[in-house]
N, C-alpha and C. Protein backbone atom coordinates (compact mmCIF):
# COMPACT_ATOMS: atom_id res chain seq x y z
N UNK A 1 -43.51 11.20 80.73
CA UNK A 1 -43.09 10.46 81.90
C UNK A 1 -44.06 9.33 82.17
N UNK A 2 -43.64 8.14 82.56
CA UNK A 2 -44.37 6.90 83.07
C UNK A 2 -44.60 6.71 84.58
N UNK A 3 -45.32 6.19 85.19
CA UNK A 3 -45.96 5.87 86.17
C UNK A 3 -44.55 5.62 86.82
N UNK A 4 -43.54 5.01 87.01
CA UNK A 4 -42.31 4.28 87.53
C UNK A 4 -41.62 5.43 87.55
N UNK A 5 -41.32 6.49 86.87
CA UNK A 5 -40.75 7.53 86.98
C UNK A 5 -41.51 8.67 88.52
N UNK A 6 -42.52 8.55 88.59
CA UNK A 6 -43.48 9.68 89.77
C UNK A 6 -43.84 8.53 90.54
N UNK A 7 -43.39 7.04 90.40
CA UNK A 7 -43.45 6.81 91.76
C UNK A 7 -41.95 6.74 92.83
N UNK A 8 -41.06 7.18 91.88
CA UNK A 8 -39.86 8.00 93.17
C UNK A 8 -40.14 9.09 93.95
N UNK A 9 -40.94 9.62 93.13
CA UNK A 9 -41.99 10.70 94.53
C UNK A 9 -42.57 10.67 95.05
N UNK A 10 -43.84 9.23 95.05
CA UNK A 10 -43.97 9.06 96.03
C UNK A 10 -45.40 8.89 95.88
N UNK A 11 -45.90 9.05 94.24
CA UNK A 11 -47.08 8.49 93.50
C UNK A 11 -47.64 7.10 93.45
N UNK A 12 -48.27 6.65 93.74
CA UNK A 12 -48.15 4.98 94.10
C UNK A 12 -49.25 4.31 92.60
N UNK A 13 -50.31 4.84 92.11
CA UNK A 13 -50.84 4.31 90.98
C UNK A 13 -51.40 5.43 90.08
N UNK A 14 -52.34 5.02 88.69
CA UNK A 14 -52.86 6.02 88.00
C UNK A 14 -53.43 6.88 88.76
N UNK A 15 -54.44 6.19 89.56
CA UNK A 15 -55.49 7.49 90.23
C UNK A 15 -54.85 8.58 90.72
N UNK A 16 -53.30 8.23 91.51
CA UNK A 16 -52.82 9.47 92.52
C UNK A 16 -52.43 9.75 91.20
N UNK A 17 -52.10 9.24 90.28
CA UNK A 17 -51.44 10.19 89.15
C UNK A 17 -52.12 11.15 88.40
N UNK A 18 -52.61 10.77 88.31
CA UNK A 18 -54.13 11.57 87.65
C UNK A 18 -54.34 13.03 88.32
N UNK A 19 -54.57 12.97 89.47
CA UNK A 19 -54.89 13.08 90.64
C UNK A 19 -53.58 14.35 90.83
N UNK A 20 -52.84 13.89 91.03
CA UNK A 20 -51.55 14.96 90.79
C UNK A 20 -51.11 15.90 89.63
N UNK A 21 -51.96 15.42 88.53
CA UNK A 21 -51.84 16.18 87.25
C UNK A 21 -53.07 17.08 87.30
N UNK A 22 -53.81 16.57 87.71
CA UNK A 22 -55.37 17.63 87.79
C UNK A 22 -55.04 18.33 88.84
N UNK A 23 -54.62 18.11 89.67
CA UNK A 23 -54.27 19.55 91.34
C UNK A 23 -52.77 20.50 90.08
N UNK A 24 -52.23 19.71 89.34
CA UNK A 24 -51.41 21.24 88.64
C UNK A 24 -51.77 21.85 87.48
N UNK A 25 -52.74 21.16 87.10
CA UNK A 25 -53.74 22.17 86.34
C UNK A 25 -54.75 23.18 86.83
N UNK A 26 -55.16 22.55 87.90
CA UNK A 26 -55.85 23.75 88.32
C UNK A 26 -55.05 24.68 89.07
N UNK A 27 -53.89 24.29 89.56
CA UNK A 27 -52.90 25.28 89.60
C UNK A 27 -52.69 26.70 88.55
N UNK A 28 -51.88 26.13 87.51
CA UNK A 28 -51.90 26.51 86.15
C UNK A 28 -53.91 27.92 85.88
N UNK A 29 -54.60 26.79 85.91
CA UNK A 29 -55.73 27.91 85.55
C UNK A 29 -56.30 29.27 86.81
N UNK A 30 -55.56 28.82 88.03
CA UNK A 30 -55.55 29.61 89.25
C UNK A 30 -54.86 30.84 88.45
N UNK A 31 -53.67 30.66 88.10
CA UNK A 31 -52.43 31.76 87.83
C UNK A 31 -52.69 32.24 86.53
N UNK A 32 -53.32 31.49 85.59
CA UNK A 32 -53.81 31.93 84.30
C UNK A 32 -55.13 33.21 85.09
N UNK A 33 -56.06 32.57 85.82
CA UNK A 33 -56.95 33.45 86.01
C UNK A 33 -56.88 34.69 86.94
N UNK A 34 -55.74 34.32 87.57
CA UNK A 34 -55.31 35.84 88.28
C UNK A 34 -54.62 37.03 87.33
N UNK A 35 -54.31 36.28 86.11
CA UNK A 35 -52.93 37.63 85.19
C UNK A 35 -54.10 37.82 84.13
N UNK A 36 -55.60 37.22 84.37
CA UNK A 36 -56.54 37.63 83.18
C UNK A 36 -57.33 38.64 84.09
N UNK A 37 -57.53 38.60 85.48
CA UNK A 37 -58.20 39.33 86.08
C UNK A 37 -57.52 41.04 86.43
N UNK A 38 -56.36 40.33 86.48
CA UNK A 38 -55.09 41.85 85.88
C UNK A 38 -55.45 42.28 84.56
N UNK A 39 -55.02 42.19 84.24
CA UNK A 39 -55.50 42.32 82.98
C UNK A 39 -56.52 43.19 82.74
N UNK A 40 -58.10 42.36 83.14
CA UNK A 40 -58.92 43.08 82.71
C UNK A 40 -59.57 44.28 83.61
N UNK A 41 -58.82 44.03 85.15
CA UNK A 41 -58.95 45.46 85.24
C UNK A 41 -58.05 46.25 84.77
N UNK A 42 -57.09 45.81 84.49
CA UNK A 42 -56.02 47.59 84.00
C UNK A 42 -56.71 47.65 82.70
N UNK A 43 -57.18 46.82 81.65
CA UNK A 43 -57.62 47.45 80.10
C UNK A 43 -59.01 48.07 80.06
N UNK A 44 -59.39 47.38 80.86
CA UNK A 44 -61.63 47.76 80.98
C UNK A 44 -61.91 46.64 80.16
N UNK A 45 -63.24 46.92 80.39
CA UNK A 45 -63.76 45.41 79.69
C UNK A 45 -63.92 45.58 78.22
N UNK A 46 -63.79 46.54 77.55
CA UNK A 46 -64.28 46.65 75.87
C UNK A 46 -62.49 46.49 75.35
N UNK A 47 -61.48 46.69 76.35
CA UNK A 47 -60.19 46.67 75.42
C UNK A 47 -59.83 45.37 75.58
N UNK A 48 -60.37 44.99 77.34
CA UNK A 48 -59.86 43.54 77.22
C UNK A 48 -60.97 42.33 76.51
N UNK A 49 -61.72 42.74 76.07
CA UNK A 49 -62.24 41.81 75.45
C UNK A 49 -62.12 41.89 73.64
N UNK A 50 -61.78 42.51 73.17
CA UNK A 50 -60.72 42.94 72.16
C UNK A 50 -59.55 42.10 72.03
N UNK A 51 -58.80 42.17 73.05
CA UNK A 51 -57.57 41.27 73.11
C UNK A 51 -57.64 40.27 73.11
N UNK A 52 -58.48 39.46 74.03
CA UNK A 52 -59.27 38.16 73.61
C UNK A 52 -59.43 37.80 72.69
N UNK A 53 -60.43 38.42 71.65
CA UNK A 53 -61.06 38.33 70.87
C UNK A 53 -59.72 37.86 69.74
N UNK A 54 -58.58 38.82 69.49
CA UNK A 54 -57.52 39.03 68.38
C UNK A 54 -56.54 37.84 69.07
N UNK A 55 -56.35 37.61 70.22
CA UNK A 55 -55.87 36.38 71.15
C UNK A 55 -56.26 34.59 70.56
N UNK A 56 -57.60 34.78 70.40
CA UNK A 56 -58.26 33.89 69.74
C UNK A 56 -57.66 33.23 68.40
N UNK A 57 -57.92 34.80 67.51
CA UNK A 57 -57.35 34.40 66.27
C UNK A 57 -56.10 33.97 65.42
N UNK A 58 -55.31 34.77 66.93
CA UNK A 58 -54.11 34.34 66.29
C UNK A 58 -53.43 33.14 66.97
N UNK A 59 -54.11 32.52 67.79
CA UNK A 59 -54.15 31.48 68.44
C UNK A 59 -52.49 31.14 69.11
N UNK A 60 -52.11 32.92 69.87
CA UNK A 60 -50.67 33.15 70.20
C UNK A 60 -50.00 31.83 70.77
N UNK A 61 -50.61 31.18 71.94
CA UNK A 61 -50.73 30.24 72.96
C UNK A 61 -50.46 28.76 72.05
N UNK A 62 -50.67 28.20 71.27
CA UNK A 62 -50.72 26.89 70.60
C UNK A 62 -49.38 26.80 70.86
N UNK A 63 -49.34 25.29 70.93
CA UNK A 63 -48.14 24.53 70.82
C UNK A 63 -48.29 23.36 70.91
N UNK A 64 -47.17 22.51 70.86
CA UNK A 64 -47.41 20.82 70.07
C UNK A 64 -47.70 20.18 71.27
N UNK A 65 -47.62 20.88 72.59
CA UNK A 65 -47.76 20.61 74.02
C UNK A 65 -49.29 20.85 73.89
N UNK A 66 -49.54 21.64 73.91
CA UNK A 66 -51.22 22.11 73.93
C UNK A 66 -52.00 21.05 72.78
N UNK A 67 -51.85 20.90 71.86
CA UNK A 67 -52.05 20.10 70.56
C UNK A 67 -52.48 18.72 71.28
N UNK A 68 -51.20 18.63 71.73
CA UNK A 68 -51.56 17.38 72.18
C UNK A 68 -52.30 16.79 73.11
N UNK A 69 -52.70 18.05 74.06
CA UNK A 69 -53.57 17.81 74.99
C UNK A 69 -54.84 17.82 74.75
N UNK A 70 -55.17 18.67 73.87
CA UNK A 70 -56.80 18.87 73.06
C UNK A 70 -56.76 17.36 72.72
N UNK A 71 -56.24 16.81 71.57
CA UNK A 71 -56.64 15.39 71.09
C UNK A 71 -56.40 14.59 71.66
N UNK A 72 -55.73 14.74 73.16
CA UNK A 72 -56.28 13.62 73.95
C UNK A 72 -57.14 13.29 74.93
N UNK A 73 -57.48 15.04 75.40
CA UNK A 73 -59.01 15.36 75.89
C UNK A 73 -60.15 14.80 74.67
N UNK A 74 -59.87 15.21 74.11
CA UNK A 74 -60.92 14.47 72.28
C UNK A 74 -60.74 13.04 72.63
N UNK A 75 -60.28 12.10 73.00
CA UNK A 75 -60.15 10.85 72.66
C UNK A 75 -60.43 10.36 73.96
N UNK A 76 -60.42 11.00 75.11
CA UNK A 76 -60.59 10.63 76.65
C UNK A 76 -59.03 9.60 76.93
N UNK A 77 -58.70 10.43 76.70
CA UNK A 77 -57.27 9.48 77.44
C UNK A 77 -56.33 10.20 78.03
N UNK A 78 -54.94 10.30 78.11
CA UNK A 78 -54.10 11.08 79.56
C UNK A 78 -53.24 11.29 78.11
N UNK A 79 -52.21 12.31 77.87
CA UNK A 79 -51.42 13.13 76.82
C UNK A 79 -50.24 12.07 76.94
N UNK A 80 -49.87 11.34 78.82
CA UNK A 80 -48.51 10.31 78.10
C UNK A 80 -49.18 8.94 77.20
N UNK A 81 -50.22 8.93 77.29
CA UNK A 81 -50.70 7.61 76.40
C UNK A 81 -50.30 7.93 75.41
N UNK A 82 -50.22 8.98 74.67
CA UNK A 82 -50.31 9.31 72.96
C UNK A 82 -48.87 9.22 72.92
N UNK A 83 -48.01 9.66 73.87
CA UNK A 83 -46.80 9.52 73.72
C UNK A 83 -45.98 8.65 73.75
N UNK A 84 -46.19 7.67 74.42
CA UNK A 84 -45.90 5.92 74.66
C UNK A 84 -45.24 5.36 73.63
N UNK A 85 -44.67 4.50 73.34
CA UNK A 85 -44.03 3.59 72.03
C UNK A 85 -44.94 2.40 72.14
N UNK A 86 -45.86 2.69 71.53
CA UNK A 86 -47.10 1.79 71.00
C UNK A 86 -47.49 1.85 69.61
N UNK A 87 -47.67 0.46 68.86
CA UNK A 87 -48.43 0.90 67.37
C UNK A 87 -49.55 0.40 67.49
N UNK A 88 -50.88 0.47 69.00
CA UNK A 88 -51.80 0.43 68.70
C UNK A 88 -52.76 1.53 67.85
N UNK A 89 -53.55 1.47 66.87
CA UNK A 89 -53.93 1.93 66.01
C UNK A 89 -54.72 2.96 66.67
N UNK A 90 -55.49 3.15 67.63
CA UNK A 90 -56.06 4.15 68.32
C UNK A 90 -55.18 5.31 68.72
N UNK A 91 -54.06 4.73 69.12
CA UNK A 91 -53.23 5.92 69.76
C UNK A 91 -52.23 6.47 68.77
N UNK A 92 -52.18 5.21 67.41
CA UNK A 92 -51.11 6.17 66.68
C UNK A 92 -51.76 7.13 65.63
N UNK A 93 -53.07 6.97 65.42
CA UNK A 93 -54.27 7.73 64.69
C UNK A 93 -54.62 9.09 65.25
N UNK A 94 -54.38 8.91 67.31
CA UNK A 94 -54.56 10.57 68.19
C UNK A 94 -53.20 11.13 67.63
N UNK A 95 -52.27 10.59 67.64
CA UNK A 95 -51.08 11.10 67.48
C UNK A 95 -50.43 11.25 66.03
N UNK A 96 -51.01 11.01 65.50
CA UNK A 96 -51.04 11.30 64.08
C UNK A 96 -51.75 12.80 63.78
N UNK A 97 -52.64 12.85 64.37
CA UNK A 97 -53.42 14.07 64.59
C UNK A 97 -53.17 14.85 65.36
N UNK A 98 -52.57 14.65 66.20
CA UNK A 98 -51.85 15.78 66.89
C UNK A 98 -50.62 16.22 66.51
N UNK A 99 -50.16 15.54 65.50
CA UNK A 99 -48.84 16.62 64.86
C UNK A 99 -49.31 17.32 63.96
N UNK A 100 -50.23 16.61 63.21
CA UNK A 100 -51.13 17.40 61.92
C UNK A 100 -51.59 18.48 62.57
N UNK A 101 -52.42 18.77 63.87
CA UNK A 101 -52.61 19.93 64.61
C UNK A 101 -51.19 20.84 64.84
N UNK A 102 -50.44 20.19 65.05
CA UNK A 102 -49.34 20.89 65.26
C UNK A 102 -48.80 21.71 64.71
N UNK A 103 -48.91 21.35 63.20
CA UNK A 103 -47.81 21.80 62.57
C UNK A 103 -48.74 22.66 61.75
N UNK A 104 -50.09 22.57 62.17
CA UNK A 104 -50.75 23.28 60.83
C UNK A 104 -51.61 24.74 61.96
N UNK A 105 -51.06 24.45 63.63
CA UNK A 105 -51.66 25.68 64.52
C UNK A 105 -50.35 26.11 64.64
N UNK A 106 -49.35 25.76 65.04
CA UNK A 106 -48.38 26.12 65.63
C UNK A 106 -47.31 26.39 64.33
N UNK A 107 -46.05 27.16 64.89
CA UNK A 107 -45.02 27.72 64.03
C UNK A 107 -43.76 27.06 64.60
N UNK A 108 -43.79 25.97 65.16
CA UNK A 108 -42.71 24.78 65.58
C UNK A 108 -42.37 24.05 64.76
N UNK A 109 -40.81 23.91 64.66
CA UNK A 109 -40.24 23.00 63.42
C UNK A 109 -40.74 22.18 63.65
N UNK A 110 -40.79 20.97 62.53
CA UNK A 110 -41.21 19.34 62.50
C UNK A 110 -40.26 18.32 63.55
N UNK A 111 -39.51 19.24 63.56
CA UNK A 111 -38.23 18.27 64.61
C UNK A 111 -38.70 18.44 66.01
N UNK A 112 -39.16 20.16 66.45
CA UNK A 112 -39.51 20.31 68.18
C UNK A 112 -41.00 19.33 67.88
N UNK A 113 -41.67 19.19 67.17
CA UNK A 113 -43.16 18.33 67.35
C UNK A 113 -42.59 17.13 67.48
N UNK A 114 -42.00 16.72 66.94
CA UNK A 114 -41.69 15.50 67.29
C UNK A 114 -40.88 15.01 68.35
N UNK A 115 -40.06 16.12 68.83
CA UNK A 115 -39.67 15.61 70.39
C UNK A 115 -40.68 15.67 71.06
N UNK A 116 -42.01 16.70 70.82
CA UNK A 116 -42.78 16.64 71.81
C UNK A 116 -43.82 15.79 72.18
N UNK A 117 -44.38 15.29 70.81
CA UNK A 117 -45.62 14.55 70.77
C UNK A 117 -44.60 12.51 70.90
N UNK A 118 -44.33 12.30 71.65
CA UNK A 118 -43.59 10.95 71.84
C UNK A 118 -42.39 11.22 71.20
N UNK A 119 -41.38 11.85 70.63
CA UNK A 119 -40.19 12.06 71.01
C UNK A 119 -39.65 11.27 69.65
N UNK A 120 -40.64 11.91 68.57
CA UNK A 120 -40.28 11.21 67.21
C UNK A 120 -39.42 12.08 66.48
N UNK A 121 -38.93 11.75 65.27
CA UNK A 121 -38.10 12.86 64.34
C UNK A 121 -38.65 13.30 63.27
N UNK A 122 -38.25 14.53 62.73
CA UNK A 122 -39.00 15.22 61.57
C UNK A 122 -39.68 14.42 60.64
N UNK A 123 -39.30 13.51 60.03
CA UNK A 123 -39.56 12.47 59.21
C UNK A 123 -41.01 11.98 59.07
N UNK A 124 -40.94 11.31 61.15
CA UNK A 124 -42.57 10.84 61.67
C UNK A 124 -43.30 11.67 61.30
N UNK A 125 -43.39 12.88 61.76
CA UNK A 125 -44.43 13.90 61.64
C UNK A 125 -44.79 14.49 60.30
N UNK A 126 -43.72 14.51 59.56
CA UNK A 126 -44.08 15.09 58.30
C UNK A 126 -45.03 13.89 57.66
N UNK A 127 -44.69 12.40 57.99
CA UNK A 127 -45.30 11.21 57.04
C UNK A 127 -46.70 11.17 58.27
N UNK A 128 -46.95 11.59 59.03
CA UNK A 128 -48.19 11.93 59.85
C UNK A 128 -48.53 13.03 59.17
N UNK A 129 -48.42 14.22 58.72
CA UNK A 129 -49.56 15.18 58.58
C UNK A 129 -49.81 14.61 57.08
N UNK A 130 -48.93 14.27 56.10
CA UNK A 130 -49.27 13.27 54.67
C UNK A 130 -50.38 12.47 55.18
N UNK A 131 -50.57 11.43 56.07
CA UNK A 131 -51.65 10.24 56.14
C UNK A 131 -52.65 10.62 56.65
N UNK A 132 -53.04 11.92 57.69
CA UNK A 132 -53.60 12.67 58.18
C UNK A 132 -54.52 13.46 57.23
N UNK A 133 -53.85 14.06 56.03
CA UNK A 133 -54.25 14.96 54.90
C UNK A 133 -54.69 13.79 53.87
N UNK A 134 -54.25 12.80 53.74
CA UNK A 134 -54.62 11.83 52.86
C UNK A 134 -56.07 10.77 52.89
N UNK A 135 -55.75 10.33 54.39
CA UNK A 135 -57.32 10.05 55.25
C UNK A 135 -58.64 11.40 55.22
N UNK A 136 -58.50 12.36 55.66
CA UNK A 136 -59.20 13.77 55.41
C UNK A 136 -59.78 13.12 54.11
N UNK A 137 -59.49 13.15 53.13
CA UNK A 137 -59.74 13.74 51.43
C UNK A 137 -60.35 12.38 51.24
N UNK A 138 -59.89 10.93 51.82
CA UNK A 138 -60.30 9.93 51.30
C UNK A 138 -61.06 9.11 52.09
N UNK A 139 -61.43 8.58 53.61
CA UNK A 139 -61.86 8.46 54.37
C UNK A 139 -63.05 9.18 55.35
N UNK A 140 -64.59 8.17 54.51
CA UNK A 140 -65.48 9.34 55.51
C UNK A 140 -65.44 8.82 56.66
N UNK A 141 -64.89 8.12 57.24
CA UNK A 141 -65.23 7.72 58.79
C UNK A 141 -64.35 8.14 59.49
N UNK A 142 -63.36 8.93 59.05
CA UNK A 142 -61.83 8.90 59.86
C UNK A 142 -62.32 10.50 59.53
N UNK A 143 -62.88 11.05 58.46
CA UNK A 143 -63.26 13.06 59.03
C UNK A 143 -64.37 12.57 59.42
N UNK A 144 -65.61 12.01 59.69
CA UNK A 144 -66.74 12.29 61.00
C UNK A 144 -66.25 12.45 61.90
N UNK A 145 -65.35 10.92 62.35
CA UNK A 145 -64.18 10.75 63.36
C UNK A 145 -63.88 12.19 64.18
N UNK A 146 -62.97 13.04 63.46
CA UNK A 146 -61.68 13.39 63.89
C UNK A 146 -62.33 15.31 63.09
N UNK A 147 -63.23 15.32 62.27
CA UNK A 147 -63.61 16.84 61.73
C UNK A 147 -64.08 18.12 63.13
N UNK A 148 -65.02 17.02 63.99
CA UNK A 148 -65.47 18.15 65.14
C UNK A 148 -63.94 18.63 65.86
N UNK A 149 -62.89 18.15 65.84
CA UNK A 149 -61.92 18.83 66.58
C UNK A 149 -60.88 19.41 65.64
N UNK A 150 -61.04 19.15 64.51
CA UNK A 150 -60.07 20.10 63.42
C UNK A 150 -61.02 21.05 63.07
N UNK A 151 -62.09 21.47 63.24
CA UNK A 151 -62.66 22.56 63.16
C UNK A 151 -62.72 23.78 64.03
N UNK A 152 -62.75 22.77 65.35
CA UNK A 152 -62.91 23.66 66.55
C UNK A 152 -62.02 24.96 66.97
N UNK A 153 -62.14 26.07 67.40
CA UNK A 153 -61.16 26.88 67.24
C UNK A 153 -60.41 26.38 68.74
């Protein structure tokens, strides 16, 4: 969504926008942290930290939504930038990388990543995780770049 779209509600620039996205995230981690605090009292702390632990690995939670938010926390920018119809080279390089995240954390066809990450078709994304995997192997400045967050769990 664009700025012109949330100001029919009543959003008037970035800051309130911003601003309105950070009050529903911490929403979001309010309700995340109440069903973890369930949680860990009904399991105890050695089962629920177990679950965590196997939670981690199998990294249940990923999605091309989440994907995309890591590499644009990585890049300091807002998740609709990456999504935008822009071929500036900064943003089509996050977003290049965030399908490559996508498709290589998550178990989402190439078609749902690409509605999600700017609303591209199987095609985009598949010729993104190719230039993505191709830069990797051949480009040292693009893995210094971009290695601390394809590593990161």
């Amino acid at each position: 969504m664009e700025l012109k779209d949330f100001k029919k509600a009543g959003i008037k620039d970035k800051d309130q926008l911003r601003g309105f996205r950070m009050a529903e995230r911490l929403r979001l981690l309010r309700k995340y942290y109440k069903l973890l605090y369930a949680a860990y009292r009904e399991l105890g702390e050695k089962k629920f930290e177990l679950m965590l632990s196997v939670a981690a690995k199998l990294n249940v939670n990923s999605t091309s939504a989440y994907e995309l938010e890591k590499v644009a926390n990585y890049v300091g920018c807002d998740p609709d930038e990456l999504q935008q119809k822009t071929r500036n080279r900064d943003i089509v390089e996050a977003r290049q990388v965030a399908m490559y995240l996508s498709k290589r954390n998550t178990k989402e066809s190439l078609a749902k990543i690409g509605r999600t990450i700017g609303n591209k078709d199987h095609a985009t994304v598949l010729h993104a995780c190719r230039t993505v995997n191709n830069l990797l192997e051949t480009n040292p400045g693009f893995r210094d770049k971009w290695m601390p967050l394809l590593t990161a769990q």
